[in-house]
C-alpha atoms as a PDB file:
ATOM      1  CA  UNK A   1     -62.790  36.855  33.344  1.00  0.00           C
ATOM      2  CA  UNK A   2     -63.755  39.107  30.627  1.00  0.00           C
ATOM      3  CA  UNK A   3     -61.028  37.704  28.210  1.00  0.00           C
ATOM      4  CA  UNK A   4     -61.571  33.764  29.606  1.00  0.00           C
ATOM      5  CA  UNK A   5     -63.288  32.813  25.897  1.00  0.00           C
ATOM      6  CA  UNK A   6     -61.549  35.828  24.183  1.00  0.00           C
ATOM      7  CA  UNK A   7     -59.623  34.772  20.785  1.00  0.00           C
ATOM      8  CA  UNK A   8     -58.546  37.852  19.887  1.00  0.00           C
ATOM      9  CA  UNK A   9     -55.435  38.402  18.527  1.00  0.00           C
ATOM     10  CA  UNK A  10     -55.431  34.887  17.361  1.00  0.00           C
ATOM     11  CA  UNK A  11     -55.234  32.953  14.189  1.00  0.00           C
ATOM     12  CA  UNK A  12     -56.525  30.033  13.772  1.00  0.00           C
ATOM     13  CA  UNK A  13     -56.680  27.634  10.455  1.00  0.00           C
ATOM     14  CA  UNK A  14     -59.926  24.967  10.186  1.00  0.00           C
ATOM     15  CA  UNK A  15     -59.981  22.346   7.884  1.00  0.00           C
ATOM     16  CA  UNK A  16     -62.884  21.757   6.031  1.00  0.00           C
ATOM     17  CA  UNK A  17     -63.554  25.140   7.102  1.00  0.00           C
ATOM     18  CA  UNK A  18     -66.192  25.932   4.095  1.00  0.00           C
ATOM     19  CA  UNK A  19     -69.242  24.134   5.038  1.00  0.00           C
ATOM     20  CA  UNK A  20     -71.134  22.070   7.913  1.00  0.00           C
ATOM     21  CA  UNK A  21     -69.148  22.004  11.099  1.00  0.00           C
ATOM     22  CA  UNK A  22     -65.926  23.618  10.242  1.00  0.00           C
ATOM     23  CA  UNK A  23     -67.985  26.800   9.098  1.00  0.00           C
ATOM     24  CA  UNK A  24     -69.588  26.216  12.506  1.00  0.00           C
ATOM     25  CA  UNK A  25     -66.628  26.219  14.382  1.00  0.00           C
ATOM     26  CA  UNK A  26     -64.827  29.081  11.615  1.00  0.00           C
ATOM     27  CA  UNK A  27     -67.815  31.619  12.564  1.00  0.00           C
ATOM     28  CA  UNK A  28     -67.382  31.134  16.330  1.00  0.00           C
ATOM     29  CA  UNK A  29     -63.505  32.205  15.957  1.00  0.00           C
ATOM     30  CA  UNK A  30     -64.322  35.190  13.961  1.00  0.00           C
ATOM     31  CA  UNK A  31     -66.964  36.174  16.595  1.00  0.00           C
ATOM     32  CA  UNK A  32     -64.316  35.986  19.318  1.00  0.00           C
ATOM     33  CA  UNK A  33     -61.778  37.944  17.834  1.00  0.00           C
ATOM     34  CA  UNK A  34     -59.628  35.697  15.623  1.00  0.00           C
ATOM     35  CA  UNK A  35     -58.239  35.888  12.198  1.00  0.00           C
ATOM     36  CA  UNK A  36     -59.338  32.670  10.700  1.00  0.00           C
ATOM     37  CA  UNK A  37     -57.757  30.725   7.756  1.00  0.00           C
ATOM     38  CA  UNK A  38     -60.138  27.986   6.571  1.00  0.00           C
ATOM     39  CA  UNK A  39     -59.294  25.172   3.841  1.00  0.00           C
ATOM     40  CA  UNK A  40     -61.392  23.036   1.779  1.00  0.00           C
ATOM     41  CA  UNK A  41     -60.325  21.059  -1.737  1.00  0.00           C
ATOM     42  CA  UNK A  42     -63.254  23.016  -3.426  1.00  0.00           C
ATOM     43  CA  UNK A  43     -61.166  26.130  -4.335  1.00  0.00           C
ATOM     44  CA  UNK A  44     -64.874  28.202  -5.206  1.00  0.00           C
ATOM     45  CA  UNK A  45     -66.257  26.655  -2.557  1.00  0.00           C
ATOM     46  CA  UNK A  46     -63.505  28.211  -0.072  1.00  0.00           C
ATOM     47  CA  UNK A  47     -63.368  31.064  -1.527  1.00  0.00           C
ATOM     48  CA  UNK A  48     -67.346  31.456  -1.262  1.00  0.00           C
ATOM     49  CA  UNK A  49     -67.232  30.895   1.986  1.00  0.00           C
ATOM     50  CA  UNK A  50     -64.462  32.850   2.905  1.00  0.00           C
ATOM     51  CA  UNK A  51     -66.378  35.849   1.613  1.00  0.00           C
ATOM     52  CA  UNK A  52     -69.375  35.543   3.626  1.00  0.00           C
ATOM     53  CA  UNK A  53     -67.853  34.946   6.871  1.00  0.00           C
ATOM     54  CA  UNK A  54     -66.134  38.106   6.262  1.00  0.00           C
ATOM     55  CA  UNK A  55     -68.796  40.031   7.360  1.00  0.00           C
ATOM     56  CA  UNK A  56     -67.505  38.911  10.897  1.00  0.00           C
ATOM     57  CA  UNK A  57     -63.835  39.650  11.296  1.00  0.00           C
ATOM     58  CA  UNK A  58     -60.587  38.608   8.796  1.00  0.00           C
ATOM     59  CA  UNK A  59     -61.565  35.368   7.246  1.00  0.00           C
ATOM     60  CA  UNK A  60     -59.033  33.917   4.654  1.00  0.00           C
ATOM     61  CA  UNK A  61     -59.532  31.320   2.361  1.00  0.00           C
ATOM     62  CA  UNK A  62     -56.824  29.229   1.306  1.00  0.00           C
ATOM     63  CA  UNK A  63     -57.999  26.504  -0.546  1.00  0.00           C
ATOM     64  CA  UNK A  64     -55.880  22.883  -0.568  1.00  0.00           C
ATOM     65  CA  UNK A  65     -56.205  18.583  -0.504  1.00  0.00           C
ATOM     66  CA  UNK A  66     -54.830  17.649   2.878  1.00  0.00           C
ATOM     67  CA  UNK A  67     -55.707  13.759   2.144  1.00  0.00           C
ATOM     68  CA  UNK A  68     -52.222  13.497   1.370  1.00  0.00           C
ATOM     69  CA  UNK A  69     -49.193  14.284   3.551  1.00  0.00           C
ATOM     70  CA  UNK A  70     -47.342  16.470   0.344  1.00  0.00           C
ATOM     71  CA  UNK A  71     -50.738  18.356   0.571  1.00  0.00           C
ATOM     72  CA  UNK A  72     -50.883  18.299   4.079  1.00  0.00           C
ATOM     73  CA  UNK A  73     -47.196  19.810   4.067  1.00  0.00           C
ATOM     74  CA  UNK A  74     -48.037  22.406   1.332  1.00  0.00           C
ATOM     75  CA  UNK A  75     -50.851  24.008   3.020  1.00  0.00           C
ATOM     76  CA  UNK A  76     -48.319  24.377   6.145  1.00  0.00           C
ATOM     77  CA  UNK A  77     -45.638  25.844   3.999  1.00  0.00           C
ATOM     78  CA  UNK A  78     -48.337  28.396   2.189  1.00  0.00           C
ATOM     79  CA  UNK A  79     -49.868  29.358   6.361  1.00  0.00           C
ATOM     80  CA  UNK A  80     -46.031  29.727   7.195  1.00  0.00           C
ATOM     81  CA  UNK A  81     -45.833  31.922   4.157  1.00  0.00           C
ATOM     82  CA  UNK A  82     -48.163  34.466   5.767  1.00  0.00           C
ATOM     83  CA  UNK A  83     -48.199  33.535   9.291  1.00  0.00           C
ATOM     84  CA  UNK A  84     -45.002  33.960  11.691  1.00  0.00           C
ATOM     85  CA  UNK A  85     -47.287  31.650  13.978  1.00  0.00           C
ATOM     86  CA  UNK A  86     -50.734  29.328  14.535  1.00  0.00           C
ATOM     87  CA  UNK A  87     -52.652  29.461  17.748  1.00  0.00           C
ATOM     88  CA  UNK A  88     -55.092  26.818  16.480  1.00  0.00           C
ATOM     89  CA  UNK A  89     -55.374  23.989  14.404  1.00  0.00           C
ATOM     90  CA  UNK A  90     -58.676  22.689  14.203  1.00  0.00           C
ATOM     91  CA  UNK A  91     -58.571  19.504  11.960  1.00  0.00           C
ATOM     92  CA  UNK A  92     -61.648  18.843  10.897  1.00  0.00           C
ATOM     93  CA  UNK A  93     -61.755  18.032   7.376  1.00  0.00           C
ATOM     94  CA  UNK A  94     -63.402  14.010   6.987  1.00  0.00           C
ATOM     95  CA  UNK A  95     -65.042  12.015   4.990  1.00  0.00           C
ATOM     96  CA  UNK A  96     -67.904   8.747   5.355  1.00  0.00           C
ATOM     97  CA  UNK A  97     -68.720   6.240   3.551  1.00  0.00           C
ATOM     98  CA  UNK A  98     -71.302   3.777   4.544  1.00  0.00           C
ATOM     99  CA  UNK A  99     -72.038   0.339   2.299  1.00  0.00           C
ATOM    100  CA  UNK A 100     -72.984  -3.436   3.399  1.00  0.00           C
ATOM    101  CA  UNK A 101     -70.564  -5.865   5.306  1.00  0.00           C
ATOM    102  CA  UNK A 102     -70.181  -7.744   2.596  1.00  0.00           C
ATOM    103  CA  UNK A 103     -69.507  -5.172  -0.586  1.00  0.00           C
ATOM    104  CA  UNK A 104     -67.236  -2.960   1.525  1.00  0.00           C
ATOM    105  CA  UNK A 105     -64.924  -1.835  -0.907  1.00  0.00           C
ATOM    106  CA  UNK A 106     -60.739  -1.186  -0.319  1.00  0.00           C
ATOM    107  CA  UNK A 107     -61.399   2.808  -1.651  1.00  0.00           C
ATOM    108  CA  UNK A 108     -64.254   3.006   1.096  1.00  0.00           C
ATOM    109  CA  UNK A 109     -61.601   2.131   3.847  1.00  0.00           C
ATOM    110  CA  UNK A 110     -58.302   4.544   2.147  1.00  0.00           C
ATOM    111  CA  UNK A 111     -60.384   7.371   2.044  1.00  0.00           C
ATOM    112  CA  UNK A 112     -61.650   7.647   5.069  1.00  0.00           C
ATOM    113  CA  UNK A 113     -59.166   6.585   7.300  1.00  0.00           C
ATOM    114  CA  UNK A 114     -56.335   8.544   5.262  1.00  0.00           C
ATOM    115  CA  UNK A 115     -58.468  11.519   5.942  1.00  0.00           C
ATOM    116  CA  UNK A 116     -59.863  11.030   9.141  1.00  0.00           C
ATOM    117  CA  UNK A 117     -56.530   9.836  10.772  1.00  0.00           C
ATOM    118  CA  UNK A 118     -53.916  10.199   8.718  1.00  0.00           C
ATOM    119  CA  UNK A 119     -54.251  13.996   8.109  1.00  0.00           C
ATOM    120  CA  UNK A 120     -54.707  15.101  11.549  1.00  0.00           C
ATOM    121  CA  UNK A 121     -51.594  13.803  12.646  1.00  0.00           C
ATOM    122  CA  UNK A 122     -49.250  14.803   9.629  1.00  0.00           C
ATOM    123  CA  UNK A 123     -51.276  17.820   9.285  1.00  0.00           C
ATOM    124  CA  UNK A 124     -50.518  18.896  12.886  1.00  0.00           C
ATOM    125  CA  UNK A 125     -46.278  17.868  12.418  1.00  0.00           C
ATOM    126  CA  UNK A 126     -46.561  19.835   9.477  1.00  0.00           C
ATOM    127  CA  UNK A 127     -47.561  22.717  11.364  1.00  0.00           C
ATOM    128  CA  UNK A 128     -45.425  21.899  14.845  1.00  0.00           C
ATOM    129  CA  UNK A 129     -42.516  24.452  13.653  1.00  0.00           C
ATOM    130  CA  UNK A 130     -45.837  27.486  13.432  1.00  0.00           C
ATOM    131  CA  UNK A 131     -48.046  26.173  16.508  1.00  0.00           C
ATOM    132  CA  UNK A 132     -45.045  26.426  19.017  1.00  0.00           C
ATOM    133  CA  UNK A 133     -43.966  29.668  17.976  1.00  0.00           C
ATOM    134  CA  UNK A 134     -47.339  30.867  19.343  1.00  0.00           C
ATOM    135  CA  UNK A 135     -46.975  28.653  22.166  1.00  0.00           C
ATOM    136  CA  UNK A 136     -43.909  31.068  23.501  1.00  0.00           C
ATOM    137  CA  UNK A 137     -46.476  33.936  24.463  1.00  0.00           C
ATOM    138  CA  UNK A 138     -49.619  31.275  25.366  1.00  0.00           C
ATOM    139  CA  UNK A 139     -51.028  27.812  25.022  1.00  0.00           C
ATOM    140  CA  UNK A 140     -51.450  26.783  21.683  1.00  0.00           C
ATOM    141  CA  UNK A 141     -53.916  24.392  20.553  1.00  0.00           C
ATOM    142  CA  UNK A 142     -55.107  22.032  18.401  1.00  0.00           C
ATOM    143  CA  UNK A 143     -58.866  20.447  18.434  1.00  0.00           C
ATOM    144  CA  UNK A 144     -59.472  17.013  16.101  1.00  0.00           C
ATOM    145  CA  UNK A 145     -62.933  16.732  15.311  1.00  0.00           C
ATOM    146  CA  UNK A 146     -64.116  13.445  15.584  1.00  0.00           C
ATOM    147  CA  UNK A 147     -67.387  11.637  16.292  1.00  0.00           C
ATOM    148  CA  UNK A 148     -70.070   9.975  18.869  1.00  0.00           C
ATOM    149  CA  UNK A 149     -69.405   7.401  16.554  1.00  0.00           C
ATOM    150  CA  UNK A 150     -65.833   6.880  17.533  1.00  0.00           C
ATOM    151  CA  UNK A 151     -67.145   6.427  21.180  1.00  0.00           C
ATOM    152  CA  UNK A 152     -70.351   4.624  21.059  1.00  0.00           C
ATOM    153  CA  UNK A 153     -71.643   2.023  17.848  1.00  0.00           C
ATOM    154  CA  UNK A 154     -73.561   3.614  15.284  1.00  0.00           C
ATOM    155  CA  UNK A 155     -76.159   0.531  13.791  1.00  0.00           C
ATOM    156  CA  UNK A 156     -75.221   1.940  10.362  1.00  0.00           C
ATOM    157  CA  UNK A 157     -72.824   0.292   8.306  1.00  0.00           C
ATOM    158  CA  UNK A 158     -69.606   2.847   9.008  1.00  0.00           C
ATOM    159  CA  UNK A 159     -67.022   0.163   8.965  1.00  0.00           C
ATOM    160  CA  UNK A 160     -64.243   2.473   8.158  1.00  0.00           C
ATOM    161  CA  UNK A 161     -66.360   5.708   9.640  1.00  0.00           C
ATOM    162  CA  UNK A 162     -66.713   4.160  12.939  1.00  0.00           C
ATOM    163  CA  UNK A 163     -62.777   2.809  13.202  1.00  0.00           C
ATOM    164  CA  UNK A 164     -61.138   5.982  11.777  1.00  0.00           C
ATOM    165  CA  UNK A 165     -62.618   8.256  14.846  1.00  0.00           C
ATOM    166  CA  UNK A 166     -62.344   5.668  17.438  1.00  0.00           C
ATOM    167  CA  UNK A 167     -58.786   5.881  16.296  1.00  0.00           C
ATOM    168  CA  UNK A 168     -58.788   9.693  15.960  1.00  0.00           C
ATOM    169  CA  UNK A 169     -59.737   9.881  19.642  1.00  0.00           C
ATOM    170  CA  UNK A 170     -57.004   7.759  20.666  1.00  0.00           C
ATOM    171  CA  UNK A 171     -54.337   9.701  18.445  1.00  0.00           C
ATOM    172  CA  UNK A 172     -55.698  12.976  20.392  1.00  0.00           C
ATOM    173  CA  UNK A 173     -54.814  10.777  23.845  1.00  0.00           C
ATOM    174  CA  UNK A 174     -51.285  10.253  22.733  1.00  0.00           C
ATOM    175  CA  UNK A 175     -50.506  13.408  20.696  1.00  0.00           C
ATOM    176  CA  UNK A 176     -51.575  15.859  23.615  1.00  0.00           C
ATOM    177  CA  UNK A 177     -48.697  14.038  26.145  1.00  0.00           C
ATOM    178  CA  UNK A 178     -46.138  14.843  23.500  1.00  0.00           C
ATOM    179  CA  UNK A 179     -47.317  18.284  22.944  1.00  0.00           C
ATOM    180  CA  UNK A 180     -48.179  19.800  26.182  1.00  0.00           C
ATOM    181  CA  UNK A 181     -44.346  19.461  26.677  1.00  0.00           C
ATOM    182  CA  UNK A 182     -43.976  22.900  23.580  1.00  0.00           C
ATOM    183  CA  UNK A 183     -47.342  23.932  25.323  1.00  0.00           C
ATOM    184  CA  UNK A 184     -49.756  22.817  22.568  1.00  0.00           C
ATOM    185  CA  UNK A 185     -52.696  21.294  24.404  1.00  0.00           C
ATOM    186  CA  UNK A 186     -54.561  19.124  22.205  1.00  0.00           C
ATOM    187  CA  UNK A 187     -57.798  18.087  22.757  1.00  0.00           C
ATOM    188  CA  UNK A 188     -61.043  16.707  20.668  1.00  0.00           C
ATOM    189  CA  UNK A 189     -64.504  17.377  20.234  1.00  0.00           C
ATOM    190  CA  UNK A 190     -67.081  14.043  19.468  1.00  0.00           C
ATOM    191  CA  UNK A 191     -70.401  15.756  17.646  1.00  0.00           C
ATOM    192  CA  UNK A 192     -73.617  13.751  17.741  1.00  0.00           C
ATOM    193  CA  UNK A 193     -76.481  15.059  15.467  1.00  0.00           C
ATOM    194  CA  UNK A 194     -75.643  18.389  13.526  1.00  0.00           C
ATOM    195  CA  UNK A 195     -77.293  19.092   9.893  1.00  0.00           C
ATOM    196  CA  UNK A 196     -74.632  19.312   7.567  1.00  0.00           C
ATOM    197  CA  UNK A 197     -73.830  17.436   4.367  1.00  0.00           C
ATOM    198  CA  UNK A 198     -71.986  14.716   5.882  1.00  0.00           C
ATOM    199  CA  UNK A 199     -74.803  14.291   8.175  1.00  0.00           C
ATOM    200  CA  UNK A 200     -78.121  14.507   5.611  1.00  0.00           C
ATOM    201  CA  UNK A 201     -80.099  12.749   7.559  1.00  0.00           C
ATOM    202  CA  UNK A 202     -79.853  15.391  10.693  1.00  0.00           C
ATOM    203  CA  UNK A 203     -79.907  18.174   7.827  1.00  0.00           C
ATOM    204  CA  UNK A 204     -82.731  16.278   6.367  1.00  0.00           C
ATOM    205  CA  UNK A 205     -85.293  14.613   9.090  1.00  0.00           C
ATOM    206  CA  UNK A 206     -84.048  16.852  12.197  1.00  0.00           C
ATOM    207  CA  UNK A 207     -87.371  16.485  13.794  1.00  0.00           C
ATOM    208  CA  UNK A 208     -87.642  12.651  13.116  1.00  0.00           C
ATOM    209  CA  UNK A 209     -83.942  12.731  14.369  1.00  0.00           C
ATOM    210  CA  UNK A 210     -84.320  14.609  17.241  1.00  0.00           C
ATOM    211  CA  UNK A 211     -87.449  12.610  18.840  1.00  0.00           C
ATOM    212  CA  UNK A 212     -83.912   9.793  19.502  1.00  0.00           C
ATOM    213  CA  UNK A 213     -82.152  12.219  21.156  1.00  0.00           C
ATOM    214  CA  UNK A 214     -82.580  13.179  25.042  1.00  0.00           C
ATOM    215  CA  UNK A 215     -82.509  17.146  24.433  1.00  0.00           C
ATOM    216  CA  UNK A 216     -84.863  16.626  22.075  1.00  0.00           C
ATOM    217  CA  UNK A 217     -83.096  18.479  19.037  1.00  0.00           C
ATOM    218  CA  UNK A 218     -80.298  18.027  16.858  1.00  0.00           C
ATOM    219  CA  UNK A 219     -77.254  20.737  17.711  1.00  0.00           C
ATOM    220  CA  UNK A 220     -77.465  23.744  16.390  1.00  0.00           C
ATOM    221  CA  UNK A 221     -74.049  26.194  15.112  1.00  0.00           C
ATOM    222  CA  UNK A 222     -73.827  27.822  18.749  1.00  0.00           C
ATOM    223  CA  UNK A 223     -73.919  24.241  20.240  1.00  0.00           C
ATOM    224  CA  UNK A 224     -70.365  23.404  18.329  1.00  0.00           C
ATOM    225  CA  UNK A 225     -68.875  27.237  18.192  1.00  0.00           C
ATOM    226  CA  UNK A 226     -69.321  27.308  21.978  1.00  0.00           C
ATOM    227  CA  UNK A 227     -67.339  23.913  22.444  1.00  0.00           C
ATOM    228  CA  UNK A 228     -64.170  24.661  20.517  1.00  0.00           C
ATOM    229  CA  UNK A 229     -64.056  28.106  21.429  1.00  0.00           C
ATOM    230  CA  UNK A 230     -64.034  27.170  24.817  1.00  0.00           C
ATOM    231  CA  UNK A 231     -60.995  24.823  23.976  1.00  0.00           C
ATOM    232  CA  UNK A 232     -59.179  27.277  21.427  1.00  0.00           C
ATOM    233  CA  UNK A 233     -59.333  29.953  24.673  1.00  0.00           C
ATOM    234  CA  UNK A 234     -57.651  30.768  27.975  1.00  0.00           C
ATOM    235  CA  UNK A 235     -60.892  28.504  29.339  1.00  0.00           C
ATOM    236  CA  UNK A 236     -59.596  25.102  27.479  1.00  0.00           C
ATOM    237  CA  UNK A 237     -55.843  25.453  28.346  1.00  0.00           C
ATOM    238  CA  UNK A 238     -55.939  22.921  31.018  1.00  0.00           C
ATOM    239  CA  UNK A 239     -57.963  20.615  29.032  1.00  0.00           C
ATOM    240  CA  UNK A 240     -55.363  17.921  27.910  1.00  0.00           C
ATOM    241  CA  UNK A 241     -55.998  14.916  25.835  1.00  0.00           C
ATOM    242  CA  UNK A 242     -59.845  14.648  26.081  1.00  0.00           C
ATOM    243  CA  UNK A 243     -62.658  14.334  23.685  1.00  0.00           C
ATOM    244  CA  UNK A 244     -65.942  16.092  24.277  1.00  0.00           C
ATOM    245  CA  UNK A 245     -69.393  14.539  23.682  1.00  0.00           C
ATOM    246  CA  UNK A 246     -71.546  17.359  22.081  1.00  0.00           C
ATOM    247  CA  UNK A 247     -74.537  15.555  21.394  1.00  0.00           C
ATOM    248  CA  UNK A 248     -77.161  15.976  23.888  1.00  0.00           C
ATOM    249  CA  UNK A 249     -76.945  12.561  25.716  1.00  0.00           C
ATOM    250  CA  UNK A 250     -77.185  10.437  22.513  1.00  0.00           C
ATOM    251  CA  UNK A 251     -73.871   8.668  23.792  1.00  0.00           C
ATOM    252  CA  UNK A 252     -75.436   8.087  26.839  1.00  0.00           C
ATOM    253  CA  UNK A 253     -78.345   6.579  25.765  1.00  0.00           C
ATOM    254  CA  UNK A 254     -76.843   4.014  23.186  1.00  0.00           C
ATOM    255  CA  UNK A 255     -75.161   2.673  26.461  1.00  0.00           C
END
């Protein structure tokens, strides 16, 4: 029981690993024991990061654009460079954009569904060879990050938002019953309300934010290192295909 949430011994790469919930998720790791690789397209902003987490256990920056599958494949081929295997891939780099119906532009939908859906899965073939080399001695995994959105409808105007983590949620369905056959388990997480810079208004108005929610706060950085290190562990292994609502009943309460 002592080593059910245990990571150590473990590495682990997070995209968009330098900021907002990939930090969130990077930290937890390093508190459990792993040696953490994070990624961002910000080289100083990687590297910044990198150096303050630190302070916690072997944190690595290696800096890289996955929003296209050569740069997907070249971060692989730099981790392989370093790493005989990957015990987790959390892909969590994404992007938003929010405009009216009617001025919705082309780049607006590209972006964000090339990063939010595209990158996950060519991100996570990319890595295949690495992820079920670990798999021999446990369960590998890999966690998508997605969104409440994806699962309930936001009133804002997250055309492309909204569609690319619905999607992502389904692509974690259908990846995991490939995968589970190398023992990768893949599995997602679905924030609601966490302050970060692709959420300004919870970073923002969190108490104006939090009077809509049924816990009665936005999440805090335990509330989404607990979640994926309980699926990056021993705990998660039997957790196949599903997404996890962390957003204190928000879901629940749009209906």
């Amino acid at each position: 029981m002592n080593d059910l949430f245990s990571l150590r011994g473990r590495v682990a790469l997070v995209t968009g690993g330098s900021r907002g919930i990939g930090r969130m998720i990077a930290t937890g790791f390093l508190r459990q024991g792993a040696r953490v690789y994070i990624t961002a397209r910000k080289a100083a902003a990687c590297d910044a990061t990198a150096a303050e987490l630190s302070s916690l256990g072997e944190c690595i920056s290696m800096p890289a654009d996955v929003s296209t599958v050569a740069g997907a494949q070249a971060l692989a081929a730099a981790l392989a460079a370093r790493e005989p295997a990957l015990d987790i891939l959390v892909n969590n780099a994404g992007a938003a954009w929010g405009e009216a119906f009617e001025t919705f532009p082309e780049k607006g939908w590209d972006k964000v569904m090339d990063l939010n859906v595209k990158t996950p899965f060519f991100l996570t073939q990319a890595l295949h060879g690495l992820l079920c080399k670990a798999a021999t001695q446990r369960t590998a995994k890999v966690i998508n990050v997605a969104s409440i959105d994806g699962i309930s409808v936001n009133p804002m105007e997250t055309y492309s938002y909204a569609a690319s983590k619905a999607g992502l949620i389904h692509l974690t369905r259908r990846m995991s019953l490939r995968l589970i056959q190398d023992n990768i388990a893949v599995s997602g997480i679905a924030p609601g309300a966490f302050a970060s810079e692709m959420n300004k208004e919870a970073r923002d108005h969190g108490d104006e934010i939090a009077r809509r929610i049924p816990s009665g706060r936005i999440g805090v950085d335990d509330d989404m290192a607990g979640i994926a290190i309980y699926l990056a562990s021993r705990a998660g292994d039997y957790v196949v295909g599903q997404t996890v609502a962390v957003d204190g009943g928000v879901t629940l309460a749009r209906g």
